[in-house]
Structures are given as C-alpha cells and as structure tokens.
N, C-alpha and C. Protein backbone atom coordinates (compact mmCIF):
# COMPACT_ATOMS: atom_id res chain seq x y z
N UNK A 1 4.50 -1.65 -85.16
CA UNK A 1 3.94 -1.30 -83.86
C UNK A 1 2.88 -2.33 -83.50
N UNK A 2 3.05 -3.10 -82.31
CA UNK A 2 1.85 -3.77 -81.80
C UNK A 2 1.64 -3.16 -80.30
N UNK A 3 0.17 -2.29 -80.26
CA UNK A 3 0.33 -1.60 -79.06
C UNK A 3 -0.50 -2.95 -78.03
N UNK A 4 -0.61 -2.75 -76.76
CA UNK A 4 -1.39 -3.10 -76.09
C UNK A 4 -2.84 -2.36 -75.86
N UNK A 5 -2.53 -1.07 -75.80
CA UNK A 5 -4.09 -0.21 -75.37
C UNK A 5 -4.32 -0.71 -73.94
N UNK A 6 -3.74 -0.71 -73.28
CA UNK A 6 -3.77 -1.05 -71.75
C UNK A 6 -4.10 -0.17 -70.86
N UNK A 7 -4.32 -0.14 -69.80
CA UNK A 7 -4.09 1.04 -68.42
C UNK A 7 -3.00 0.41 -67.98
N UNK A 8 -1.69 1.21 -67.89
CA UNK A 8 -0.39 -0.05 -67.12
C UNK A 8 0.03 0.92 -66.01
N UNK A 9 -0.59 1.40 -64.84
CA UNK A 9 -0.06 1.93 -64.26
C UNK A 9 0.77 1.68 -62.94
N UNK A 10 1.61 1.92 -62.30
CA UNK A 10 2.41 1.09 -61.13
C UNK A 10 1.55 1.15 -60.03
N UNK A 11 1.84 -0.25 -59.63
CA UNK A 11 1.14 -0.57 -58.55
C UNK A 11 -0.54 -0.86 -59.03
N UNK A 12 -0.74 -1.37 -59.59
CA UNK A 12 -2.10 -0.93 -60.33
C UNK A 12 -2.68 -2.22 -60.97
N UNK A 13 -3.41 -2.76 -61.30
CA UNK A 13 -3.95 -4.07 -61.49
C UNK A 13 -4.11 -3.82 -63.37
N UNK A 14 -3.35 -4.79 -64.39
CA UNK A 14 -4.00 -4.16 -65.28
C UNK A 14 -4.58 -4.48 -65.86
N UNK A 15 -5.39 -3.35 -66.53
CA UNK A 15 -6.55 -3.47 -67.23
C UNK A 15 -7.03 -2.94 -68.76
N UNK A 16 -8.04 -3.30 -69.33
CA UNK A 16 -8.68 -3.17 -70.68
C UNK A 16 -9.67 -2.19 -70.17
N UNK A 17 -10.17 -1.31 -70.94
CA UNK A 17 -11.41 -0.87 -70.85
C UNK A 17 -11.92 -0.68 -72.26
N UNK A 18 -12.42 -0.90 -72.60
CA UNK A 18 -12.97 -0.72 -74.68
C UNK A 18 -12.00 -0.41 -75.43
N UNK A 19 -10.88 -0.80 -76.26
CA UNK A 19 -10.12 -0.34 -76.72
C UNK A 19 -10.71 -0.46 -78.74
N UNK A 20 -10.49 0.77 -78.95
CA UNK A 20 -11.38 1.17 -80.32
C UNK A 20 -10.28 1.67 -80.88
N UNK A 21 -10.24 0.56 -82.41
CA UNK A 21 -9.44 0.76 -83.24
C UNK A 21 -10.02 0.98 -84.63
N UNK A 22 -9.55 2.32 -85.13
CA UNK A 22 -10.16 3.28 -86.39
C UNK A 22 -8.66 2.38 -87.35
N UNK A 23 -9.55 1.78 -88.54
CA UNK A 23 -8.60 1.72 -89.47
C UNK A 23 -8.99 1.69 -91.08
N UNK A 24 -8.91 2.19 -91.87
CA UNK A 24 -9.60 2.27 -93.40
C UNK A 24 -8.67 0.65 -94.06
N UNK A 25 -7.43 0.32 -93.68
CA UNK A 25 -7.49 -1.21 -93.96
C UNK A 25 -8.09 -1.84 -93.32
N UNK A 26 -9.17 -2.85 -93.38
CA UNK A 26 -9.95 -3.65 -92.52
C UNK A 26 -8.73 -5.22 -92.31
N UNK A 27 -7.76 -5.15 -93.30
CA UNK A 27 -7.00 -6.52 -93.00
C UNK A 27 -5.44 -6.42 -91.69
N UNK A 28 -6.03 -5.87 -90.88
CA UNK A 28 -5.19 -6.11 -89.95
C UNK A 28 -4.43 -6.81 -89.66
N UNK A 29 -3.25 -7.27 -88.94
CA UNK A 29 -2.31 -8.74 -88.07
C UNK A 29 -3.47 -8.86 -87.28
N UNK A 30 -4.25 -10.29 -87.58
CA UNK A 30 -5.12 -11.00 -86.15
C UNK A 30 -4.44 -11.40 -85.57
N UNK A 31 -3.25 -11.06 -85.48
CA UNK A 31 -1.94 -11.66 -84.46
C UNK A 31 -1.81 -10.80 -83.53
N UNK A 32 -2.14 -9.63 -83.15
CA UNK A 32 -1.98 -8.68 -82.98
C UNK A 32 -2.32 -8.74 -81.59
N UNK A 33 -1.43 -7.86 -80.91
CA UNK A 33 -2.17 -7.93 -79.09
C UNK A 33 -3.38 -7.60 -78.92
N UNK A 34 -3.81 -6.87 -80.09
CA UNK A 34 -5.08 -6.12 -79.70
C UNK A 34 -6.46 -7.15 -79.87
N UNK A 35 -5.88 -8.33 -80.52
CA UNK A 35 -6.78 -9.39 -81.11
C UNK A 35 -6.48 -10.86 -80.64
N UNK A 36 -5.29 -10.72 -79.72
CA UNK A 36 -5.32 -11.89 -79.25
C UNK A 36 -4.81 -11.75 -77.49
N UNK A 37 -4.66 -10.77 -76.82
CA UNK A 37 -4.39 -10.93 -75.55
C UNK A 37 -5.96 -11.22 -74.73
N UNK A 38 -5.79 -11.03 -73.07
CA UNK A 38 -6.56 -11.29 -72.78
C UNK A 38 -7.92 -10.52 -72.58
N UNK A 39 -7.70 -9.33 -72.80
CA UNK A 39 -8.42 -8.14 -73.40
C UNK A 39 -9.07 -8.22 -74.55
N UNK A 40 -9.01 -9.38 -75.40
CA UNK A 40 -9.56 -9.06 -76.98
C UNK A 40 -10.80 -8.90 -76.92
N UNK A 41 -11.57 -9.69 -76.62
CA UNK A 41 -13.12 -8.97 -76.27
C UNK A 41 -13.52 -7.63 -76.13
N UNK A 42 -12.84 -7.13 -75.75
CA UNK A 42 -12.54 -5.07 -75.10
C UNK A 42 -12.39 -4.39 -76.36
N UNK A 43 -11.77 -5.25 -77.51
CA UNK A 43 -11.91 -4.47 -78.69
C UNK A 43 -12.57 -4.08 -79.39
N UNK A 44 -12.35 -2.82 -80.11
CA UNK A 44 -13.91 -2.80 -81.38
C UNK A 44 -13.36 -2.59 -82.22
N UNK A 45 -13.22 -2.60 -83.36
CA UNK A 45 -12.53 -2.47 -85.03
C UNK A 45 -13.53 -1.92 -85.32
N UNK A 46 -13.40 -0.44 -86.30
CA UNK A 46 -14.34 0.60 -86.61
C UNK A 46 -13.46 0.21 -88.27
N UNK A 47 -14.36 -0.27 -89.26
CA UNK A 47 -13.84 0.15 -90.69
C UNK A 47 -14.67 0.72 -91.12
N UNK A 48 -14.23 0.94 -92.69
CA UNK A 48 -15.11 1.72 -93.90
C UNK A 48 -16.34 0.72 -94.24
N UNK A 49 -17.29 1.29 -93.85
CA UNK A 49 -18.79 0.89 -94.12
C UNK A 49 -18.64 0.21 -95.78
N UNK A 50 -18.95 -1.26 -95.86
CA UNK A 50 -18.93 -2.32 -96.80
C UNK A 50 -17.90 -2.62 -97.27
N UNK A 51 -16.84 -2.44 -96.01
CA UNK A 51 -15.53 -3.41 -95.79
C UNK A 51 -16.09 -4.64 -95.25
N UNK A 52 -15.08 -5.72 -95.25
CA UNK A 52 -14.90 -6.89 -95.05
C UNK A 52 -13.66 -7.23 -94.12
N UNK A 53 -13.77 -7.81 -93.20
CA UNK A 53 -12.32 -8.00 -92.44
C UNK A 53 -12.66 -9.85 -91.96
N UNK A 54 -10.95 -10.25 -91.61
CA UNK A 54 -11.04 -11.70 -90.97
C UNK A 54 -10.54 -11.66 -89.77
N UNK A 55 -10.95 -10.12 -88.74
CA UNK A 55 -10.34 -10.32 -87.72
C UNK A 55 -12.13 -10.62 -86.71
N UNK A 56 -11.52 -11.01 -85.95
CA UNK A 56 -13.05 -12.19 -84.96
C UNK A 56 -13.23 -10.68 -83.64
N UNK A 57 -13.79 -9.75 -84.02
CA UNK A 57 -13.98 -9.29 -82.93
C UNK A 57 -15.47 -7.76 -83.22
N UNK A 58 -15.61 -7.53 -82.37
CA UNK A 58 -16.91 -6.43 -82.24
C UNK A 58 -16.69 -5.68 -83.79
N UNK A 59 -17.39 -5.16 -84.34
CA UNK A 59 -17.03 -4.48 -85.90
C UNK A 59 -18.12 -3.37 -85.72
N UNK A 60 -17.40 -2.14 -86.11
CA UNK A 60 -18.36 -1.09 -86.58
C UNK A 60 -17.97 -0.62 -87.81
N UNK A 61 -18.83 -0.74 -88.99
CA UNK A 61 -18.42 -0.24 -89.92
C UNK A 61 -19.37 1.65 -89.99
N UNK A 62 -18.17 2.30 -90.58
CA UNK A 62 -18.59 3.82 -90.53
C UNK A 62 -18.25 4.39 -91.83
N UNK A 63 -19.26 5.29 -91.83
CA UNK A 63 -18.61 5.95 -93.22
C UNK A 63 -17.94 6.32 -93.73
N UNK A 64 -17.31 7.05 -94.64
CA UNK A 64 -16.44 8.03 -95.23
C UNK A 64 -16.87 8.73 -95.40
N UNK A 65 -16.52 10.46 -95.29
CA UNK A 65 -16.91 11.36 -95.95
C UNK A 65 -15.27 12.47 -95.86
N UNK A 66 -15.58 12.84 -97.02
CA UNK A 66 -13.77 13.82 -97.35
C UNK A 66 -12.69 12.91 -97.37
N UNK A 67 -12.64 11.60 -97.32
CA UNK A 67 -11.41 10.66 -96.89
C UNK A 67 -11.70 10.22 -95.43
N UNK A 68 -12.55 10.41 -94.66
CA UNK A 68 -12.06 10.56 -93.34
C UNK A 68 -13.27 9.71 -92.89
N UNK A 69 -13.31 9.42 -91.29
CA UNK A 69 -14.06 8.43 -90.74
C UNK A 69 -15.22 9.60 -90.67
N UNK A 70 -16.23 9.39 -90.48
CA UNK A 70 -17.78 10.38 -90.71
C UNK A 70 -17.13 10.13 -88.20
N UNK A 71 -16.86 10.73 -88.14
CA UNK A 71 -16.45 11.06 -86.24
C UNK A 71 -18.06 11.20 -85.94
N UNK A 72 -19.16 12.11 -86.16
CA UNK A 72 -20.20 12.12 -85.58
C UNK A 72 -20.79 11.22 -85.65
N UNK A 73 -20.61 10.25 -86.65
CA UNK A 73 -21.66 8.85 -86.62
C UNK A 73 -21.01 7.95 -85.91
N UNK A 74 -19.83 7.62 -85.85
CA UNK A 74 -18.85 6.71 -85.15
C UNK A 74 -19.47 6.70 -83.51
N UNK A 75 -19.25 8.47 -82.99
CA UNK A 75 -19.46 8.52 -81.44
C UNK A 75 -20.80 8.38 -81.45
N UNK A 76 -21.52 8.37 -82.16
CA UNK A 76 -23.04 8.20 -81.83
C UNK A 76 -22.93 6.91 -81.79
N UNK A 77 -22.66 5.87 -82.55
CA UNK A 77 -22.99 4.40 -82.56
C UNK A 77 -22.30 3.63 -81.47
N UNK A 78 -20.96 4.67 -80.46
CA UNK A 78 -20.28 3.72 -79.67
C UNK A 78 -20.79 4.32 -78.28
N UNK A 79 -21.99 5.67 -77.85
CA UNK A 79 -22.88 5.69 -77.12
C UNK A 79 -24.13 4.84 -77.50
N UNK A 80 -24.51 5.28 -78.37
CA UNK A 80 -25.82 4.25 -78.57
C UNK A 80 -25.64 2.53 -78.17
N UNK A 81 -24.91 2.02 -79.09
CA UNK A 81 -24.54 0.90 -79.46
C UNK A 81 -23.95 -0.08 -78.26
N UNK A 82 -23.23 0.87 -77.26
CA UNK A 82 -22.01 0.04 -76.95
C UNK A 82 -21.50 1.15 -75.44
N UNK A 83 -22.44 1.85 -75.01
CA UNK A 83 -22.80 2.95 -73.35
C UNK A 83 -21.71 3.76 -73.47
N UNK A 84 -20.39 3.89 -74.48
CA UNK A 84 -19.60 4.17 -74.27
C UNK A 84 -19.75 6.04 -74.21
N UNK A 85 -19.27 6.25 -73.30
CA UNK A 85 -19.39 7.92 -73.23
C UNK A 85 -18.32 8.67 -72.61
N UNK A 86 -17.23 7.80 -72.75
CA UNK A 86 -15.91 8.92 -72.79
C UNK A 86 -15.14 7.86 -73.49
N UNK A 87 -14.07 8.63 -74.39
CA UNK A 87 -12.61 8.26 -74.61
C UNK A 87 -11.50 8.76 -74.32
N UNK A 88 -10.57 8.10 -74.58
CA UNK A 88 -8.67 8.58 -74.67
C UNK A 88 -8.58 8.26 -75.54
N UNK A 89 -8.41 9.27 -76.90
CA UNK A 89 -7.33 9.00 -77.74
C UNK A 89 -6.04 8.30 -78.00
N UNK A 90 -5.64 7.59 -78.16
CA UNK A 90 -3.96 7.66 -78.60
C UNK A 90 -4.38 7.47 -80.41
N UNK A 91 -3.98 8.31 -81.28
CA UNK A 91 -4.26 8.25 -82.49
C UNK A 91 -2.63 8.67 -83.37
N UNK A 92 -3.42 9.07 -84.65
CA UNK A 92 -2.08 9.60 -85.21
C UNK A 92 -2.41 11.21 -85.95
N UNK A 93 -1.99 11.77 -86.69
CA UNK A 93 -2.52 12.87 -86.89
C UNK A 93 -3.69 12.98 -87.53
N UNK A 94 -3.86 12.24 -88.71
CA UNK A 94 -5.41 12.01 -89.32
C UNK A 94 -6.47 11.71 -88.38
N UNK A 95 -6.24 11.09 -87.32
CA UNK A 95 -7.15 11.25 -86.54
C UNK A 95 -7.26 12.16 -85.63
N UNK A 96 -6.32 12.74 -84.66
CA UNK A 96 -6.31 13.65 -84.13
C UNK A 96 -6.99 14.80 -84.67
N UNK A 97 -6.45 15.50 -86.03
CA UNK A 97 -6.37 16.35 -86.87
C UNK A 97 -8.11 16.41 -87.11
N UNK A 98 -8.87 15.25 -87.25
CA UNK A 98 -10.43 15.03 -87.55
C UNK A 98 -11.51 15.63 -86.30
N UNK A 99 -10.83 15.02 -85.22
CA UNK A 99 -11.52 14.95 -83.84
C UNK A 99 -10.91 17.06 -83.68
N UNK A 100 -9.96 17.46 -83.36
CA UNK A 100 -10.02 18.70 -83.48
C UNK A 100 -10.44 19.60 -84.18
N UNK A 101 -10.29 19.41 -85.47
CA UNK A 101 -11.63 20.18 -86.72
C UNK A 101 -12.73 19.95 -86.18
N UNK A 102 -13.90 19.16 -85.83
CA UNK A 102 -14.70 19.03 -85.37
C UNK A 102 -14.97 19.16 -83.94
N UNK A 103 -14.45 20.01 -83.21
CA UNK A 103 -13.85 19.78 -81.56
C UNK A 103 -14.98 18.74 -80.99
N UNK A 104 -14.76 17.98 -81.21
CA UNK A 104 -15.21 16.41 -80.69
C UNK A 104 -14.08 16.13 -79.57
N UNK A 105 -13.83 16.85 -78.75
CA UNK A 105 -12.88 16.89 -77.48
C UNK A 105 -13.73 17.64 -76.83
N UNK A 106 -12.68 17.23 -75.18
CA UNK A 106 -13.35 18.34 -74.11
C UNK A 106 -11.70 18.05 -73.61
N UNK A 107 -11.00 17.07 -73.18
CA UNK A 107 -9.75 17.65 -73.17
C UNK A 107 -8.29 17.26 -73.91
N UNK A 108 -7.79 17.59 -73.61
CA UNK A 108 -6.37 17.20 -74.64
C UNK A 108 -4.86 16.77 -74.02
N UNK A 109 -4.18 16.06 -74.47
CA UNK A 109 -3.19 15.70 -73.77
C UNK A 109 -1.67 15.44 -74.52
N UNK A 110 -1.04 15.85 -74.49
CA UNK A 110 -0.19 16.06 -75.90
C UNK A 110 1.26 15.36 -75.07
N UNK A 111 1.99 14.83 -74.75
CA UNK A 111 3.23 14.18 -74.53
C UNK A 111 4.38 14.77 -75.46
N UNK A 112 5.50 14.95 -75.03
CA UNK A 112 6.69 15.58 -75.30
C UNK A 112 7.83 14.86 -74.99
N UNK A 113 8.70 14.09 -75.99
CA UNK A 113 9.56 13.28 -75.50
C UNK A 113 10.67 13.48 -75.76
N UNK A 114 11.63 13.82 -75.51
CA UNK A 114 13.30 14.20 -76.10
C UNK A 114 13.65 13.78 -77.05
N UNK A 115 13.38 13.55 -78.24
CA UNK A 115 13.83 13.19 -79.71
C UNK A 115 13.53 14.04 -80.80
N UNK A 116 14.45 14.66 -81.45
CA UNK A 116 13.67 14.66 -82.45
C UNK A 116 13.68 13.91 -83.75
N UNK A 117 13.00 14.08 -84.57
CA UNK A 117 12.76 13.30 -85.84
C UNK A 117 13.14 13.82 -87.15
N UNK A 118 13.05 15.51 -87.28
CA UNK A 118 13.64 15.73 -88.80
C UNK A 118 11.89 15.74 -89.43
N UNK A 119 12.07 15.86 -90.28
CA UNK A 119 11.03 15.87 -91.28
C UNK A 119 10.66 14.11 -91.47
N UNK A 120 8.86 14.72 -91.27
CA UNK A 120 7.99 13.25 -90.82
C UNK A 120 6.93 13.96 -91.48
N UNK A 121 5.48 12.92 -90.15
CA UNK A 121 4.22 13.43 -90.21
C UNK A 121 4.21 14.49 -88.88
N UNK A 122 3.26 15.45 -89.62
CA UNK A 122 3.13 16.40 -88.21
C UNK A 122 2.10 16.31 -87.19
N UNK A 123 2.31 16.06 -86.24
CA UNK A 123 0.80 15.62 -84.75
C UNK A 123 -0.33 16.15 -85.19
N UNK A 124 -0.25 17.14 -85.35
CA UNK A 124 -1.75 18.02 -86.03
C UNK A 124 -1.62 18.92 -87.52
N UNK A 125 -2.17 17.97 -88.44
CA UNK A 125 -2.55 18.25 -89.64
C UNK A 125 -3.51 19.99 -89.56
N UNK A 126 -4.09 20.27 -90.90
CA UNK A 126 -4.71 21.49 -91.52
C UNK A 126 -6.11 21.54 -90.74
N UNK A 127 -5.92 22.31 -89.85
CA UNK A 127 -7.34 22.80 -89.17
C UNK A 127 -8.57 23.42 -90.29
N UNK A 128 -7.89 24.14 -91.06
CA UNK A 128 -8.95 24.97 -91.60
C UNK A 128 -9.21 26.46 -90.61
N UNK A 129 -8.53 26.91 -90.16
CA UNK A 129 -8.64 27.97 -89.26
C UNK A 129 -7.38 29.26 -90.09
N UNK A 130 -8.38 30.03 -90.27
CA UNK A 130 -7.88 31.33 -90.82
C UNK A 130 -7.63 32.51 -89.99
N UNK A 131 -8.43 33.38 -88.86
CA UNK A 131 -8.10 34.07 -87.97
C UNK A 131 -7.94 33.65 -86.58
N UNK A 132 -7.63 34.62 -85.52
CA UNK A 132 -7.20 34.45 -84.34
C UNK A 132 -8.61 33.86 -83.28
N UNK A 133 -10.01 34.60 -84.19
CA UNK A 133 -11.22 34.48 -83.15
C UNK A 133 -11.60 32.77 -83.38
N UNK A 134 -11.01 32.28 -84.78
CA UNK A 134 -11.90 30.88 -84.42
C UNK A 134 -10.58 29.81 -84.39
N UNK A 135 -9.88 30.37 -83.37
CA UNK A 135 -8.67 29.03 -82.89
C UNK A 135 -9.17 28.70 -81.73
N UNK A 136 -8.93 27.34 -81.38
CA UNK A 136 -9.42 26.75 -80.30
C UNK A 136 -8.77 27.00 -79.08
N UNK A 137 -9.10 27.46 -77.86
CA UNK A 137 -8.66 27.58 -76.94
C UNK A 137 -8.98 26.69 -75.84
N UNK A 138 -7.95 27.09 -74.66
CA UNK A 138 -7.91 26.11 -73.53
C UNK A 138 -7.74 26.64 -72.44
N UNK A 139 -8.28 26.16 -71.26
CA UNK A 139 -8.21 26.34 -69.87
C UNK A 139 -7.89 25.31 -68.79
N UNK A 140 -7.70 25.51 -68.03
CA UNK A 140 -7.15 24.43 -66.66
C UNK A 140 -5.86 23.95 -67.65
N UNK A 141 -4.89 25.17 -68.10
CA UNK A 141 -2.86 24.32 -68.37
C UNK A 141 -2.88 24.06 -67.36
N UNK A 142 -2.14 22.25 -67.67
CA UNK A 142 -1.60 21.28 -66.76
C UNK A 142 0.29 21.11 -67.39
N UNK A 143 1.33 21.69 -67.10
CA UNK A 143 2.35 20.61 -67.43
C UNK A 143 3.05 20.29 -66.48
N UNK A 144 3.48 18.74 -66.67
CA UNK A 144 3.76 17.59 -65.82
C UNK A 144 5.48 17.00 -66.45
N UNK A 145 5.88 16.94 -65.70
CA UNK A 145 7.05 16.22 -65.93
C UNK A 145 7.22 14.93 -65.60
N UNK A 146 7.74 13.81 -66.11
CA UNK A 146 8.11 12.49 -65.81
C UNK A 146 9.18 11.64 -66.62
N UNK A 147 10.06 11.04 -66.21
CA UNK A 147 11.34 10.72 -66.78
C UNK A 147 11.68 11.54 -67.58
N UNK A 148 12.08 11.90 -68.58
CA UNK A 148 12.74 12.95 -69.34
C UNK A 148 11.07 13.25 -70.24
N UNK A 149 10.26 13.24 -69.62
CA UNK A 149 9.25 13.89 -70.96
C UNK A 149 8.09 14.67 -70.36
N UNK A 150 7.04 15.49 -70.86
CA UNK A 150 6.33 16.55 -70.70
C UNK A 150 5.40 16.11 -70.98
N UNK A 151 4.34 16.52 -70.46
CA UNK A 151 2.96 16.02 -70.51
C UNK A 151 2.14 17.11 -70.42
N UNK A 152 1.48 17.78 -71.34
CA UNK A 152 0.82 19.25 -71.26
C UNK A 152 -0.32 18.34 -71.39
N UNK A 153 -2.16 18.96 -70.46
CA UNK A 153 -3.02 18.51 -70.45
C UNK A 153 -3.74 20.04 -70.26
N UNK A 154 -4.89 19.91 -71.07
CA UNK A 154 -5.64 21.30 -71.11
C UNK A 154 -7.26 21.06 -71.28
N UNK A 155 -8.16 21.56 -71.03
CA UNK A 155 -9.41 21.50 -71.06
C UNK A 155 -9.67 22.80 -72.44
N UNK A 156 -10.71 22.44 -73.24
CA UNK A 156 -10.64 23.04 -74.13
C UNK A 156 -12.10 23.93 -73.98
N UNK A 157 -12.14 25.67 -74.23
CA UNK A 157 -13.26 26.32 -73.72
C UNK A 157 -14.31 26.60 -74.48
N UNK A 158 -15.21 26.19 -74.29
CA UNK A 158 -16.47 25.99 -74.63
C UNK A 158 -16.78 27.56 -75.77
C-alpha cells in the first residue's frame, strides 16, 4: 500500500492538510508518496520514543504504554506542538481500536464496501467493555450511499 493521504475530491483543487503517520517501525519506504510527493512537508511520522528513522521529515517520537502509542500524549504534542486540533483517521484496527477505548473521538465514519474477505483482521479490536451501560453510543446516524458502498457517519454522545 502506498497511500496518498490526500483530499481528492471532484471538482476540487487537491490538497494536503497534515498528514500524520503512527508507525512502531520507524524504517519506512522514503520512497513513499507520503515522503516524496508534493505534500511531503504536510507530513509528520509519530514513532516509538528513542527510535531512529532515515526518513527526512517532521518526527514525533511517543511513547509506549501496553504495546500501544501513549494517544493522550501524541494529541497533546500535535495541539501544542504543531495547532493541530482536529483529525480524520484513516487507520487500521490497532489504531482505531486505541482511539475508541479511550473515546479520543467525537465522530466516526466507518465505509462499507461489497467484498468480503473471510477470516482477516477485524476493524475494531477488544474494547474492554463488559455491560450494556458502558458501550459507546451515537447520535446524528448518517448513512450515505455512493458507487456500490455505504458510508455510516455518527457523532458519538457525550
């Protein structure tokens, strides 16, 4: 996979806006669109605090704690650090799965595409949620249709 992290929308001029990449390998492809288009500047590479990497671009190193990126120190250092005060996800389940344990969201956006796969990884890993009162809920359901796929978008309630 070499993503872009783009805004590509039709009719639409496109664009970069901070594109922040969480990875516990710090040795990435510097080949990579994300490190060599015209956007590379827009990037930030978040590794494991007293990693080392040879890719040439913004670096936050963050902690570990449980296996996982320490999420409250990360968003603190990319407001503090770097004005940033909203994101979009596109992740994979370890990350997803982190940012929802911690509801470090306000909304959610889940895509639905006509395939299936069989036995994989699953979108959302082990919450840690045992009864009905502490599951996360949502308000303002959005679903959207476009070419053959679904787009559910929900605000999550406080």
């Amino acid at each position: 996979d070499n993503p872009n992290l783009t805004v590509r929308l039709p009719n639409k001029e496109i664009k970069a806006i901070k594109r922040i990449v969480i990875s516990k390998e710090p040795d990435l492809n510097p080949d990579s669109n994300l490190f060599t288009d015209e956007f590379s500047g827009e990037t930030i590479l978040v590794i494991p605090k007293g990693s080392n990497t040879k890719i040439h671009t913004t670096i936050i190193e963050c902690p570990i704690i449980d296996d996982a990126f320490d999420m409250d120190y990360l968003f603190k250092v990319l407001y503090s650090s770097n004005g940033i005060t909203s994101i979009y996800v596109e992740g994979g389940s370890f990350t997803l799965t982190e940012l929802l344990k911690k509801k470090l969201f306000d909304r959610i956006s889940i895509y639905i595409a006509p395939k299936i796969l069989g036995n994989g990884i699953s979108t959302i890993g082990e919450l840690d949620i045992g009864n009905m009162k502490d599951t996360i809920e949502f308000n303002n359901i959005e679903y959207k249709t476009f070419d053959q796929n679904i787009k559910f978008t929900a605000v999550r309630k406080k």
